[in-house]
Structures are given as C-alpha cells and as structure tokens.
PDB file of N, CA and C in Angstrom:
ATOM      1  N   UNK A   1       0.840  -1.179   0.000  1.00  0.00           N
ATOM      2  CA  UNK A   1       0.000   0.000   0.000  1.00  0.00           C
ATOM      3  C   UNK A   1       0.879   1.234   0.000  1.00  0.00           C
ATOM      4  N   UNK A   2       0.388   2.233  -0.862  1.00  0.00           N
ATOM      5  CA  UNK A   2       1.464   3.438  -0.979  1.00  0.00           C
ATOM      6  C   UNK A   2       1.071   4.198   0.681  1.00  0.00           C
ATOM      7  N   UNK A   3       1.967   5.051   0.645  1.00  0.00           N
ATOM      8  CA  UNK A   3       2.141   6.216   1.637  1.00  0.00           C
ATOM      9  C   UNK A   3       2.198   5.491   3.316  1.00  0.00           C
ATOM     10  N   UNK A   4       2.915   4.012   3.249  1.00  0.00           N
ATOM     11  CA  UNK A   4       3.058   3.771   4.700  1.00  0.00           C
ATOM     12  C   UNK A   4       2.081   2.552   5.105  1.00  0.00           C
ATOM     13  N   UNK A   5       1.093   2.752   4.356  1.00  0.00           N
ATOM     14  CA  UNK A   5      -0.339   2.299   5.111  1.00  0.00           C
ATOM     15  C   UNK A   5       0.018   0.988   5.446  1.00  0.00           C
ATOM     16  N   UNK A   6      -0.903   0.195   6.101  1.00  0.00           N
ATOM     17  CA  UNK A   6      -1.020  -1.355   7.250  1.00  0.00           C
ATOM     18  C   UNK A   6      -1.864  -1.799   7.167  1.00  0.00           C
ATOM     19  N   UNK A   7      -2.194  -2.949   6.347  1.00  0.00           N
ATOM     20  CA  UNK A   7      -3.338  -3.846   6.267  1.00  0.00           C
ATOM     21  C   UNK A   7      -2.792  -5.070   6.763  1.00  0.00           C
ATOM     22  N   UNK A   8      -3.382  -5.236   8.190  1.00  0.00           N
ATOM     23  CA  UNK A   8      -3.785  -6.867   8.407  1.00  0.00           C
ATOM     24  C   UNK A   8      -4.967  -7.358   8.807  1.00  0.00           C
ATOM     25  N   UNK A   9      -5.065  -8.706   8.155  1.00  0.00           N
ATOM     26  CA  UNK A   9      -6.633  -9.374   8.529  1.00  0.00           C
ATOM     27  C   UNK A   9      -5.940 -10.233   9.561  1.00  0.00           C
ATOM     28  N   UNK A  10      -7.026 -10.360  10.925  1.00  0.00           N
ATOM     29  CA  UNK A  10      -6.835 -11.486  11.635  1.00  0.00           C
ATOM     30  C   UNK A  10      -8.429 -12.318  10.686  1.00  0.00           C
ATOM     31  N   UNK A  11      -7.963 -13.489  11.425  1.00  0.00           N
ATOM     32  CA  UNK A  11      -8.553 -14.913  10.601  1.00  0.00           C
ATOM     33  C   UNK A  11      -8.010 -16.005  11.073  1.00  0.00           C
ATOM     34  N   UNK A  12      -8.682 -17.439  10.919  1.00  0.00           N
ATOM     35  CA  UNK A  12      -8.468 -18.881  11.238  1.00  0.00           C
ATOM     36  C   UNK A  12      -7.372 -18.942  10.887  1.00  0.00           C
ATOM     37  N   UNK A  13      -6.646 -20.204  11.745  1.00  0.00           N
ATOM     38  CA  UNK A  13      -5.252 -20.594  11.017  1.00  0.00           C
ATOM     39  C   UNK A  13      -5.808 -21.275  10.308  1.00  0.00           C
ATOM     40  N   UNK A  14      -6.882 -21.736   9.902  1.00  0.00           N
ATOM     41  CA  UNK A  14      -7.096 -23.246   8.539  1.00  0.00           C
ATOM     42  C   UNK A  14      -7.659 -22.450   7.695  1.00  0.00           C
ATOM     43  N   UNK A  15      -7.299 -22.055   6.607  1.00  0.00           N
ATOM     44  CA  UNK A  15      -7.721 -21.269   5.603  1.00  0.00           C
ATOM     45  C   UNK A  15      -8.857 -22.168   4.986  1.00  0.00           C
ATOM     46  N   UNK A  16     -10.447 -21.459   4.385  1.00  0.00           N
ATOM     47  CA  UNK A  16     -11.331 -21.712   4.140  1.00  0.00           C
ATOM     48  C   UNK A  16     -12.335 -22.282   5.346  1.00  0.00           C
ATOM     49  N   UNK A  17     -11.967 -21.894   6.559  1.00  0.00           N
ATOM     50  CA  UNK A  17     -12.967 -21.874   7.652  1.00  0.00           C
ATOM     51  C   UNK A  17     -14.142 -21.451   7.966  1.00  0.00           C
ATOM     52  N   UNK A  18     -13.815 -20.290   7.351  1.00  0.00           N
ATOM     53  CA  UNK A  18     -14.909 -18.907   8.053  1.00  0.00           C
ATOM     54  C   UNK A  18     -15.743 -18.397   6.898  1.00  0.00           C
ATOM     55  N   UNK A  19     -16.379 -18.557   6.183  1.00  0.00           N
ATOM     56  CA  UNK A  19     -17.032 -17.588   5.388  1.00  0.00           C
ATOM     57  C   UNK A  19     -16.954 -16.649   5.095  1.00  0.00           C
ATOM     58  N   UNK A  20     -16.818 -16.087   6.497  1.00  0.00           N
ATOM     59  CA  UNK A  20     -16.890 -14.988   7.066  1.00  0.00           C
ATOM     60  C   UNK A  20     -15.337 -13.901   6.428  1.00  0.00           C
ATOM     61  N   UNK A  21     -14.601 -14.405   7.052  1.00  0.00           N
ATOM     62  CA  UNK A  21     -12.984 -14.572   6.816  1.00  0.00           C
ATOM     63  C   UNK A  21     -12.800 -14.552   5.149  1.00  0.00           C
ATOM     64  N   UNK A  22     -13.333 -15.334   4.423  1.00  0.00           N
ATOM     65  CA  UNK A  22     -13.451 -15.480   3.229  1.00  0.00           C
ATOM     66  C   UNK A  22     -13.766 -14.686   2.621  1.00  0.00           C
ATOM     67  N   UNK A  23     -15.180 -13.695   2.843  1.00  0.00           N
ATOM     68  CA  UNK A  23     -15.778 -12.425   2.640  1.00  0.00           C
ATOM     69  C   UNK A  23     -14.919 -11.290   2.547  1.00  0.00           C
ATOM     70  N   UNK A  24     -13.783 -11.471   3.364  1.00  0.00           N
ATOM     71  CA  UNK A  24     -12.852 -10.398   3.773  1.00  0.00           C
ATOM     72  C   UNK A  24     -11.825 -10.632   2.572  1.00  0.00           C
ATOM     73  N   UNK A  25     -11.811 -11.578   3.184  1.00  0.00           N
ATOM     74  CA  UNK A  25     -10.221 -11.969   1.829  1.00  0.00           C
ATOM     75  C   UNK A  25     -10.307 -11.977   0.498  1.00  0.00           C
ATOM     76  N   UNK A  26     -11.741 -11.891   0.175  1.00  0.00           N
ATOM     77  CA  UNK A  26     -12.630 -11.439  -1.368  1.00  0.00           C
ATOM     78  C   UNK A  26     -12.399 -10.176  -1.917  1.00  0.00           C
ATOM     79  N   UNK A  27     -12.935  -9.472  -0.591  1.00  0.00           N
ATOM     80  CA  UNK A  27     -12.690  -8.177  -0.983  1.00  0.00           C
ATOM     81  C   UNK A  27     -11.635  -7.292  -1.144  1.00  0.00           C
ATOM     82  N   UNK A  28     -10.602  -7.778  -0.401  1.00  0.00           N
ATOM     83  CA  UNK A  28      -9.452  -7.327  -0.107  1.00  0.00           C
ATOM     84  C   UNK A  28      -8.659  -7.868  -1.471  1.00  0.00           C
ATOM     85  N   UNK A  29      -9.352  -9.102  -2.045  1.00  0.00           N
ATOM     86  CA  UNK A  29      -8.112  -9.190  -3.404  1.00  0.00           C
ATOM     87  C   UNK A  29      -9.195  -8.390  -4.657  1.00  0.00           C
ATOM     88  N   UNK A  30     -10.446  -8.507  -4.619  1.00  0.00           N
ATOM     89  CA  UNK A  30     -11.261  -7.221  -5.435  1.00  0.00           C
ATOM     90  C   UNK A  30     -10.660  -6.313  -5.627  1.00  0.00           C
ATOM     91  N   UNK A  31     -10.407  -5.562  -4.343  1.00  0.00           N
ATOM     92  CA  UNK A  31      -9.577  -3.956  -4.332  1.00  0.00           C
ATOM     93  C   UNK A  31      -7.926  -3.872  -5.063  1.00  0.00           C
ATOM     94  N   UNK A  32      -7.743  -5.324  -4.895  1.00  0.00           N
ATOM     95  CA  UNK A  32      -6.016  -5.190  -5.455  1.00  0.00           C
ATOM     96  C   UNK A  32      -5.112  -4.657  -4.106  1.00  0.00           C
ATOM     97  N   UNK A  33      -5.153  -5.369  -3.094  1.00  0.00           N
ATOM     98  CA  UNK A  33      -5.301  -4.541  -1.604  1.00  0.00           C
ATOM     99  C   UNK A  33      -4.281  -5.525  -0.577  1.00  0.00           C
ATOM    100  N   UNK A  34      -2.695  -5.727  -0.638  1.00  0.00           N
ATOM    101  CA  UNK A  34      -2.014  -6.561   0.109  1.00  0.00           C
ATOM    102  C   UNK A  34      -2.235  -6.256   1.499  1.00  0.00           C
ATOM    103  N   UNK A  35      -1.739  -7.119   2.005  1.00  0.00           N
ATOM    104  CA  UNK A  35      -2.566  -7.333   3.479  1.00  0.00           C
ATOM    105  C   UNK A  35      -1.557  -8.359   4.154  1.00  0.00           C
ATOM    106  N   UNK A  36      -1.265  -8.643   5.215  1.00  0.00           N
ATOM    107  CA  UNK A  36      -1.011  -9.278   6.283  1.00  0.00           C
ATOM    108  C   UNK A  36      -2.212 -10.036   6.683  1.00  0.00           C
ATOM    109  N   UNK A  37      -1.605 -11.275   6.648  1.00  0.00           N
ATOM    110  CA  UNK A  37      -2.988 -12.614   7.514  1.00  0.00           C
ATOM    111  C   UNK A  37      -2.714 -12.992   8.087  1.00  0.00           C
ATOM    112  N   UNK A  38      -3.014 -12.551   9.768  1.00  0.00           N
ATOM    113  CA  UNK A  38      -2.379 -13.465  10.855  1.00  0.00           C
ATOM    114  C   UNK A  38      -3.656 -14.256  11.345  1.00  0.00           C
ATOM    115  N   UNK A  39      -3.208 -15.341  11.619  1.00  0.00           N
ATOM    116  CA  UNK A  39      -4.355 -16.780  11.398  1.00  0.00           C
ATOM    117  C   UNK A  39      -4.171 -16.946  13.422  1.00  0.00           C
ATOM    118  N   UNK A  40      -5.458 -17.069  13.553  1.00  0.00           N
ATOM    119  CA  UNK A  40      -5.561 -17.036  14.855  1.00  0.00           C
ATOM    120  C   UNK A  40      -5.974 -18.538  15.370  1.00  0.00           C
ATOM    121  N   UNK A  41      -5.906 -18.992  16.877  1.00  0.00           N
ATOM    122  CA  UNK A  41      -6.194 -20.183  17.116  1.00  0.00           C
ATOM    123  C   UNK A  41      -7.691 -19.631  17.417  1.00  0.00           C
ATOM    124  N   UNK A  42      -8.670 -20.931  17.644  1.00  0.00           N
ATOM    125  CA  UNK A  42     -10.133 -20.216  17.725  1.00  0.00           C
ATOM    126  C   UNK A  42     -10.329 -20.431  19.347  1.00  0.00           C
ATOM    127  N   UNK A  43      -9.750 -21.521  20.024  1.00  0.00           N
ATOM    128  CA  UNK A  43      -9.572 -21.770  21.111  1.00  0.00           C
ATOM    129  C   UNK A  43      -8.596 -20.766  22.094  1.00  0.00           C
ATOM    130  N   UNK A  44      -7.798 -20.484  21.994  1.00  0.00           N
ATOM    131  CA  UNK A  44      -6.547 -19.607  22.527  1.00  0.00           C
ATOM    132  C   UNK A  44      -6.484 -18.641  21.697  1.00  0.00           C
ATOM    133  N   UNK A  45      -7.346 -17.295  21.532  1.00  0.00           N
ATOM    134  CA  UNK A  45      -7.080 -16.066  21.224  1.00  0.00           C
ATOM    135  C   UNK A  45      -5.747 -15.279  21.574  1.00  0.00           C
ATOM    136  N   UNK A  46      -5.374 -14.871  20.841  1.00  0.00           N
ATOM    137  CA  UNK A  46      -4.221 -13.679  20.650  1.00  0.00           C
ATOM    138  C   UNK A  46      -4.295 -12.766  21.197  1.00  0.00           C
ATOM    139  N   UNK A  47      -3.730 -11.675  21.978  1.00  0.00           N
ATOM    140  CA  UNK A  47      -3.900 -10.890  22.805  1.00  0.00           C
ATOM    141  C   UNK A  47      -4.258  -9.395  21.683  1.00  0.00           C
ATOM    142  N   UNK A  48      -3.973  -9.698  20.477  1.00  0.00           N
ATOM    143  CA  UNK A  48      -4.171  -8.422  19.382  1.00  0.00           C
ATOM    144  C   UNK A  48      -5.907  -8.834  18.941  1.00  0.00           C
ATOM    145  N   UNK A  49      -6.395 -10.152  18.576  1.00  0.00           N
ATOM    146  CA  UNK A  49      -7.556 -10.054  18.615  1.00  0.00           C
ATOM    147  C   UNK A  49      -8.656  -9.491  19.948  1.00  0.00           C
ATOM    148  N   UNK A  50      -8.001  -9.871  21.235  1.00  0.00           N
ATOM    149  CA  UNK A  50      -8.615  -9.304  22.176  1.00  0.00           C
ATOM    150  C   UNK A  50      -8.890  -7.658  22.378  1.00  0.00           C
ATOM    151  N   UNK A  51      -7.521  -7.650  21.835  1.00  0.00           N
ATOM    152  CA  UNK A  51      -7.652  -6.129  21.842  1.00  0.00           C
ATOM    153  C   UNK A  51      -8.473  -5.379  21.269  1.00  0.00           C
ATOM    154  N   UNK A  52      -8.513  -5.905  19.824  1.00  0.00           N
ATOM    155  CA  UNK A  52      -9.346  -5.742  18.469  1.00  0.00           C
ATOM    156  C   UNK A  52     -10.287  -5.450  18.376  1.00  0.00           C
ATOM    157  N   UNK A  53     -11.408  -6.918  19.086  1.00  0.00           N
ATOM    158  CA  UNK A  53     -12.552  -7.288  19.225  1.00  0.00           C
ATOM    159  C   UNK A  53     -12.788  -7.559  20.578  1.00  0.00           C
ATOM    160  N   UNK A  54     -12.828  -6.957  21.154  1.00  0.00           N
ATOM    161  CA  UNK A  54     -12.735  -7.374  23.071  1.00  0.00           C
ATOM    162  C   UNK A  54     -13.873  -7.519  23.577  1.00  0.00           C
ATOM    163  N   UNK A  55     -15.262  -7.090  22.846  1.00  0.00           N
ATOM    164  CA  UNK A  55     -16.728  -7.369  23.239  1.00  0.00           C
ATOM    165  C   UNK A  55     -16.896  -8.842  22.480  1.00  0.00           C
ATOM    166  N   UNK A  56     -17.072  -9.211  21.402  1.00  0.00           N
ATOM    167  CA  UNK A  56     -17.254 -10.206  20.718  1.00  0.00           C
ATOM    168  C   UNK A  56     -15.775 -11.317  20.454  1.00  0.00           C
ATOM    169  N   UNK A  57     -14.776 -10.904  20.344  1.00  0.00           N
ATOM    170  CA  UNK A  57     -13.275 -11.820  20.027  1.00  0.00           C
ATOM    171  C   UNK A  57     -13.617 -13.041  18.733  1.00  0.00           C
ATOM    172  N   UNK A  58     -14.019 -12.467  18.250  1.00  0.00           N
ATOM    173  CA  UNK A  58     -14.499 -13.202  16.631  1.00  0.00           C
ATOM    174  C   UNK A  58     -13.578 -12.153  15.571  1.00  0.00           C
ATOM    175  N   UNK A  59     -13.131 -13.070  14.820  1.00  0.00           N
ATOM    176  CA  UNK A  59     -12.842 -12.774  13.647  1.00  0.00           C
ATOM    177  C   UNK A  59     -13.587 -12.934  12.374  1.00  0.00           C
ATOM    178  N   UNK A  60     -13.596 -12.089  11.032  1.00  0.00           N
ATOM    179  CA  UNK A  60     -11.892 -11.439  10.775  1.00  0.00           C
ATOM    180  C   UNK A  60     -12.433 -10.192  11.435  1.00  0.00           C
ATOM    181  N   UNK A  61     -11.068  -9.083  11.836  1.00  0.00           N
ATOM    182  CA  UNK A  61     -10.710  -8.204  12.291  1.00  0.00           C
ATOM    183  C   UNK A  61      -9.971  -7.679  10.989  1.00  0.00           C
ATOM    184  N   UNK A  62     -10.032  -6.417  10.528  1.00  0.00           N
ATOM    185  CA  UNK A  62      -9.289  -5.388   9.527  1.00  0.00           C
ATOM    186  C   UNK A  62      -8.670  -4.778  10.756  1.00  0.00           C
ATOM    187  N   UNK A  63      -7.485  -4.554  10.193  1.00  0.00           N
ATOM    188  CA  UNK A  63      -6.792  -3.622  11.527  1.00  0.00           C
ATOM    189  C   UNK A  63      -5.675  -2.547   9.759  1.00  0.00           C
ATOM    190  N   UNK A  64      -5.799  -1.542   9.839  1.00  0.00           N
ATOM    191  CA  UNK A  64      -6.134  -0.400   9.137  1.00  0.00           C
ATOM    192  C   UNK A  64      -4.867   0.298  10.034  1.00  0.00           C
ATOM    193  N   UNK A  65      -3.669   0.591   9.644  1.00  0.00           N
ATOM    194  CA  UNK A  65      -2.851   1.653  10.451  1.00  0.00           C
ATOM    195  C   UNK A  65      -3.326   1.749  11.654  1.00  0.00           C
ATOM    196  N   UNK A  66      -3.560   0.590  12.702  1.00  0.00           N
ATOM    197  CA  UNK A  66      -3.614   0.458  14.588  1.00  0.00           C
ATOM    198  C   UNK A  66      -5.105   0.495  14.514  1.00  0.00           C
ATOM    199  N   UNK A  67      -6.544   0.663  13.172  1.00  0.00           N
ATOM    200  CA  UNK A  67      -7.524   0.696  13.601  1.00  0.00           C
ATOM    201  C   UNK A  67      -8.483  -0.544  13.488  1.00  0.00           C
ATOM    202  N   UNK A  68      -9.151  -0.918  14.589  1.00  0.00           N
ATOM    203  CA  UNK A  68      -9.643  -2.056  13.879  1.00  0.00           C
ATOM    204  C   UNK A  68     -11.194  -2.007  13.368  1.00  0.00           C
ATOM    205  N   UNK A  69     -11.494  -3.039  12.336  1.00  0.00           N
ATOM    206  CA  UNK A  69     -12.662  -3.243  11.561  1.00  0.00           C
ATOM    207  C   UNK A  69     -13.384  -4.452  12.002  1.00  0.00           C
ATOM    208  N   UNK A  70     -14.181  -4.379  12.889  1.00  0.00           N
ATOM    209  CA  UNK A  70     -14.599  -5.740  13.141  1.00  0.00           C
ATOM    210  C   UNK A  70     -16.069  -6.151  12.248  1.00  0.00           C
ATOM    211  N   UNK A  71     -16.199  -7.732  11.566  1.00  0.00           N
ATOM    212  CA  UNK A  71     -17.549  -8.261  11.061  1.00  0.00           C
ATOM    213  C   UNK A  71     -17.016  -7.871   9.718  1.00  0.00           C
ATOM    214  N   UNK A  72     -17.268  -8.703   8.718  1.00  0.00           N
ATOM    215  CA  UNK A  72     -16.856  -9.307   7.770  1.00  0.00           C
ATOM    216  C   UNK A  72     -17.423  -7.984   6.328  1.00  0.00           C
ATOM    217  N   UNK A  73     -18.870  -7.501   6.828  1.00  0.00           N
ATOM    218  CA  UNK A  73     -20.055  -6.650   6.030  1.00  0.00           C
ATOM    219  C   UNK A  73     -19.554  -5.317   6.113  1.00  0.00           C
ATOM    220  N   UNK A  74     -18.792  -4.732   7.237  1.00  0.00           N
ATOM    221  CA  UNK A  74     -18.761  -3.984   8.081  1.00  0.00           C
ATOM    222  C   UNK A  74     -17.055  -3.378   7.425  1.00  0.00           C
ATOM    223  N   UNK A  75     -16.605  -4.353   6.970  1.00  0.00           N
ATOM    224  CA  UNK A  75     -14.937  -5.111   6.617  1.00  0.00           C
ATOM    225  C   UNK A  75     -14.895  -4.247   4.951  1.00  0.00           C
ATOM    226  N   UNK A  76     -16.340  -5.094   4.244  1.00  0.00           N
ATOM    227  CA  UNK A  76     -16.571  -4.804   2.891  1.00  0.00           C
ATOM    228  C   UNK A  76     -16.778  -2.740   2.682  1.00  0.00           C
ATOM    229  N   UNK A  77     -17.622  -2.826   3.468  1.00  0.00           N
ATOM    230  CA  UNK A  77     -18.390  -0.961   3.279  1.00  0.00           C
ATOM    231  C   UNK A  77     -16.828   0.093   3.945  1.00  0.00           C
ATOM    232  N   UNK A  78     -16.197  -0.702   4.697  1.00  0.00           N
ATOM    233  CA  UNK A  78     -14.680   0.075   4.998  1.00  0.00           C
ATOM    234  C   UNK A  78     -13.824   0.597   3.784  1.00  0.00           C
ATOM    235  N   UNK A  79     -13.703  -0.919   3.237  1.00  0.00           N
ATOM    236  CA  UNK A  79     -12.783  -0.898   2.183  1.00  0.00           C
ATOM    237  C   UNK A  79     -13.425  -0.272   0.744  1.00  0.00           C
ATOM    238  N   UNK A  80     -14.983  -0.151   0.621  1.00  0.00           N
ATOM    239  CA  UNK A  80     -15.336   0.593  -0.269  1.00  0.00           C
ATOM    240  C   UNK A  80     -15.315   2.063  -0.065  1.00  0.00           C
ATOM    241  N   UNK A  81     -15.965   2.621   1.533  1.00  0.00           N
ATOM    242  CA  UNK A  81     -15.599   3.944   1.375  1.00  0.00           C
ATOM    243  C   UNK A  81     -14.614   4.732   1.474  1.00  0.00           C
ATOM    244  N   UNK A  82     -13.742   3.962   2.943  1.00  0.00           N
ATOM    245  CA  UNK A  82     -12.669   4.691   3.358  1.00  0.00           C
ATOM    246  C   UNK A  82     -11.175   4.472   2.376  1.00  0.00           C
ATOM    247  N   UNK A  83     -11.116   3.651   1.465  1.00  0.00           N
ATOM    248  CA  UNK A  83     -10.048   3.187   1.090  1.00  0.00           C
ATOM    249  C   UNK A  83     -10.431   3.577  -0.508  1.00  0.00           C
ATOM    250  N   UNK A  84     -11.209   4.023  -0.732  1.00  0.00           N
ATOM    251  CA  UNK A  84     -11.494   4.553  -2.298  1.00  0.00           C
ATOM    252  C   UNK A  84     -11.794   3.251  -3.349  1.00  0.00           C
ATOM    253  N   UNK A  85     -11.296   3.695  -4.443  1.00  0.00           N
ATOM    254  CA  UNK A  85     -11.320   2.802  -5.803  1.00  0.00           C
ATOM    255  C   UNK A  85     -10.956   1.818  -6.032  1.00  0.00           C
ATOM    256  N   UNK A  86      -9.568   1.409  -5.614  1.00  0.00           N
ATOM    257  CA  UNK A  86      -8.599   0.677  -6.329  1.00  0.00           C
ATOM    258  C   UNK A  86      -8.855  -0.606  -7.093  1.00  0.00           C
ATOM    259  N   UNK A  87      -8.268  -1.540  -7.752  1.00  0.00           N
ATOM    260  CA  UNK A  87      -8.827  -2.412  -8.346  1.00  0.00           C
ATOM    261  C   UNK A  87      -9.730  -1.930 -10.094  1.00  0.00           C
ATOM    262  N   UNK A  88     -10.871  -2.281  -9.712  1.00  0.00           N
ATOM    263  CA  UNK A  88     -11.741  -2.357 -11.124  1.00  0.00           C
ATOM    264  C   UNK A  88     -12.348  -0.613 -11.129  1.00  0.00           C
ATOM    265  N   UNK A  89     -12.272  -0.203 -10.386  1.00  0.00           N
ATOM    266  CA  UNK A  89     -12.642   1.295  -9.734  1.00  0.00           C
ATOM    267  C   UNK A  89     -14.268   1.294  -9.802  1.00  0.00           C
ATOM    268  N   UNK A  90     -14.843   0.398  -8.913  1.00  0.00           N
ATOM    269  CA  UNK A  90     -16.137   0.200  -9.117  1.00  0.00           C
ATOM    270  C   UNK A  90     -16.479  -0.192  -7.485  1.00  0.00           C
ATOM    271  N   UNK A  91     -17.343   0.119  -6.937  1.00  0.00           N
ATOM    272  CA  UNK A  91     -17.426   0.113  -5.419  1.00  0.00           C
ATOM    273  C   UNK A  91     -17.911  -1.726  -5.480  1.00  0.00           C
ATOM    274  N   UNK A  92     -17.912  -2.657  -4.466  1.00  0.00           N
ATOM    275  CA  UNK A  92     -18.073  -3.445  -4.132  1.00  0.00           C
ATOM    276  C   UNK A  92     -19.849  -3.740  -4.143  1.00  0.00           C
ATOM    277  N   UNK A  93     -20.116  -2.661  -3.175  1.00  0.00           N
ATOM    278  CA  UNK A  93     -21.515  -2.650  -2.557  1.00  0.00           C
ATOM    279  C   UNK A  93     -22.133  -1.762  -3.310  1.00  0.00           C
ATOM    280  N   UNK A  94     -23.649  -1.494  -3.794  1.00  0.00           N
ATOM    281  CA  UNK A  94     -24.056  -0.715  -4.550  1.00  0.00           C
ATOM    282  C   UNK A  94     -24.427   0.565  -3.426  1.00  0.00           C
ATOM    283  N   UNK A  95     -23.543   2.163  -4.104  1.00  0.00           N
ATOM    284  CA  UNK A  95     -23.830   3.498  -3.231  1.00  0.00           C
ATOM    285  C   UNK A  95     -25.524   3.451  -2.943  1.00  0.00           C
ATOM    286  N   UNK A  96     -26.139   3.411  -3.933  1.00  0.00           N
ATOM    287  CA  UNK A  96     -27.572   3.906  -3.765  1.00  0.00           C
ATOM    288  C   UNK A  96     -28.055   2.720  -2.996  1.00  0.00           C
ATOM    289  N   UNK A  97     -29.083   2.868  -2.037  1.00  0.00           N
ATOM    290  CA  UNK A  97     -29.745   1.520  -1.124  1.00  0.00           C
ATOM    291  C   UNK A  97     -31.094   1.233  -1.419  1.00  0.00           C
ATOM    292  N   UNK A  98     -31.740   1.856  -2.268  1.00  0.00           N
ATOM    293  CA  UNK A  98     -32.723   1.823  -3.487  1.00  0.00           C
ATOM    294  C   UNK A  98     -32.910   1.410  -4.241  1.00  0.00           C
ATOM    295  N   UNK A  99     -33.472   0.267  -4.867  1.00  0.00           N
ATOM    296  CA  UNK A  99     -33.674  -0.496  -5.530  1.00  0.00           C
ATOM    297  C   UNK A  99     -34.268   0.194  -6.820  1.00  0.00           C
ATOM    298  N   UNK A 100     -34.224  -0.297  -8.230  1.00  0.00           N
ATOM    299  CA  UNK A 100     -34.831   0.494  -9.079  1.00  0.00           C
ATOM    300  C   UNK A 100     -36.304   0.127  -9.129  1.00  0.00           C
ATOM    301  N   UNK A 101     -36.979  -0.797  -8.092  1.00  0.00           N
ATOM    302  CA  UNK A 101     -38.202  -0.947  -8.186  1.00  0.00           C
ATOM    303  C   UNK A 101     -38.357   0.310  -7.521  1.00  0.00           C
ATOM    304  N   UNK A 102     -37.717   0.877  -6.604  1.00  0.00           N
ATOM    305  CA  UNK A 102     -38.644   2.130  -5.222  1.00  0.00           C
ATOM    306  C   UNK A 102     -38.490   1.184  -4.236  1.00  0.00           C
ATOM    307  N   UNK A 103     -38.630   0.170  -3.791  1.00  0.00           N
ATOM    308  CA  UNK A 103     -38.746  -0.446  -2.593  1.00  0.00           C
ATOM    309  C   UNK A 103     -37.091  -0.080  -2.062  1.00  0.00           C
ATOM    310  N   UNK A 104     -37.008  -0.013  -0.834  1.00  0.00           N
ATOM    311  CA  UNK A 104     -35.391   0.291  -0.194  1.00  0.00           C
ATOM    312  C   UNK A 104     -35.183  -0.522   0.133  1.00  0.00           C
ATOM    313  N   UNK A 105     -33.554  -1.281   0.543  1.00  0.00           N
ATOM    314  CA  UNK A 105     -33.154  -2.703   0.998  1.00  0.00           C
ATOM    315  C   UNK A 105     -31.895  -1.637   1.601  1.00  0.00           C
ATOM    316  N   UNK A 106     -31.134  -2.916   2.516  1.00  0.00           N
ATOM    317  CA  UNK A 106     -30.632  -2.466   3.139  1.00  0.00           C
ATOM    318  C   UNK A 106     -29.115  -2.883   2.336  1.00  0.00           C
ATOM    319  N   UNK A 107     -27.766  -2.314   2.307  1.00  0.00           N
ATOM    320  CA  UNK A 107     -26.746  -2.859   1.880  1.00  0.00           C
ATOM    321  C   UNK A 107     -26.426  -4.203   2.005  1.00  0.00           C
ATOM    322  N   UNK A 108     -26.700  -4.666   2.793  1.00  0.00           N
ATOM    323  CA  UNK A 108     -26.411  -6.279   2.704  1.00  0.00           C
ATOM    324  C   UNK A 108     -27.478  -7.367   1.768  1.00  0.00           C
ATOM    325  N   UNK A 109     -28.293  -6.328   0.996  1.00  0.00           N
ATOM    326  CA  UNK A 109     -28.598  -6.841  -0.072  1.00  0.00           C
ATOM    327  C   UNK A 109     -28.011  -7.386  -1.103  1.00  0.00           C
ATOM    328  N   UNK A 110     -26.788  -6.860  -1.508  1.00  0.00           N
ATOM    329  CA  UNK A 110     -26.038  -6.841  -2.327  1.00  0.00           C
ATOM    330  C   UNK A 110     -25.336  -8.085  -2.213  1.00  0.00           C
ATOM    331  N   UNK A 111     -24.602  -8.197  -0.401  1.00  0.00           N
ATOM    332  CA  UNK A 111     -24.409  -9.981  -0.179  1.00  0.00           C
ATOM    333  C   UNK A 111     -25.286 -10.992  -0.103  1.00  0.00           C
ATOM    334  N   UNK A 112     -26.218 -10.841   0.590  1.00  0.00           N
ATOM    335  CA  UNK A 112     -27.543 -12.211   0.782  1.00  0.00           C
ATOM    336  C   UNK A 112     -28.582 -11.475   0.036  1.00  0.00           C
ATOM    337  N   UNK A 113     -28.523 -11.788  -1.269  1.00  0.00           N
ATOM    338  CA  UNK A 113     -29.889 -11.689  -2.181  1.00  0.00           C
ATOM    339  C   UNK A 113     -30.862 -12.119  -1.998  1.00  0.00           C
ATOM    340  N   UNK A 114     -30.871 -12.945  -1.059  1.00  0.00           N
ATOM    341  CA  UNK A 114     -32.302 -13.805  -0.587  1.00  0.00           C
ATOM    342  C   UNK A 114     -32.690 -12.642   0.387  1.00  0.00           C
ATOM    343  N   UNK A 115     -32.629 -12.215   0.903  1.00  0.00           N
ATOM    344  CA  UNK A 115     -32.960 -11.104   2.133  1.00  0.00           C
ATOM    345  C   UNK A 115     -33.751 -10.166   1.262  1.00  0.00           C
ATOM    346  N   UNK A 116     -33.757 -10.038   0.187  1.00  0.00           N
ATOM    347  CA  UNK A 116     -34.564  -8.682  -0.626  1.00  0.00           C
ATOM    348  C   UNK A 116     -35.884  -9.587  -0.990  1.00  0.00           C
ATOM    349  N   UNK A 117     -36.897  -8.407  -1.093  1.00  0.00           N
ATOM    350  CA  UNK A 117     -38.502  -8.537  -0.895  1.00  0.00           C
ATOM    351  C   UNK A 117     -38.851  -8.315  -2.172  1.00  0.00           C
TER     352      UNK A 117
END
C-alpha cells in the first residue's frame, strides 16, 4: 500500500474456515489490496484479537494503520468507502440503497440476495 499504510486481517489458522474470513479476503483481493494474515487459534485467542474485538473476540478483524474493523459486512463498506477505488474502480456494494423498483433494501442486499422482498 502506498504512503506507509497497514493492512492486516486477523482470521483462522485453517484457511477456508470462516465464510466470514473469506468475505474479507474477497474483498481485499477485489480492491487489489495486500494485506497481512495473521491466522488465529479459535480456542486460545491472541492478545491483538482481544484487543481488536474485546466485546465479541471473533474474527476477521481489519486492523487499518492500529484501527480495527470488526464483522466481515462492516470489513466490505470500509474498504469501499474509506479506502477509495482501487482495483476495477467500481465500489463493491451498490452506493444507492434503493432499488430500481422504489422499494429500499438495506446494503447487505447486495451480499444475501435472498434477504430482498
């Protein structure tokens, strides 16, 4: 990342665990976006996930130059707003939350399509 910046995902040590984790690591190669993956035990937490996530201690965690991103949805709308374009220069999640019927959905429409009415 230019100008310094720090991307690490915490995540499972068994790669393809988490969905969740997976979601992250999607987006993060979408953006064209290197990163650090430190793979956590799920039993014996890390004292940086605690730190991280200290209400919940679930991963993945985005940790952003010392900040962290906790929840996978939460992970995606980061890296679309705060981190700009990069990649295909096309946002991940659709800006408008409006459907072209008029009915409104919520952004996580865009991941679980079954959730829209």
């Amino acid at each position: 990342m230019a100008g310094g910046e720090e991307l690490k995902l915490l995540g499972w040590w068994a790669p393809g665990v988490s969905p969740y984790v997976l979601r992250a690591q999607m987006a993060l190669a979408v953006k064209g976006l290197s990163y650090e993956y430190l793979p956590e035990d799920r039993w014996c937490k890390s004292d940086l996930l605690i730190a991280s996530n200290p209400v919940y201690k679930k991963v993945p965690v985005l940790i952003h130059n010392g900040k962290p991103i906790c929840e996978s949805l939460l992970i995606v709308e980061y890296l679309d707003d705060a981190l700009g374009l990069p990649g295909n220069g096309k946002p991940i999640l659709p800006a408008d939350p409006v459907t072209p019927s008029g009915s409104s959905t919520s952004r996580s429409g865009a991941i679980f399509p079954g959730l829209r009415q």
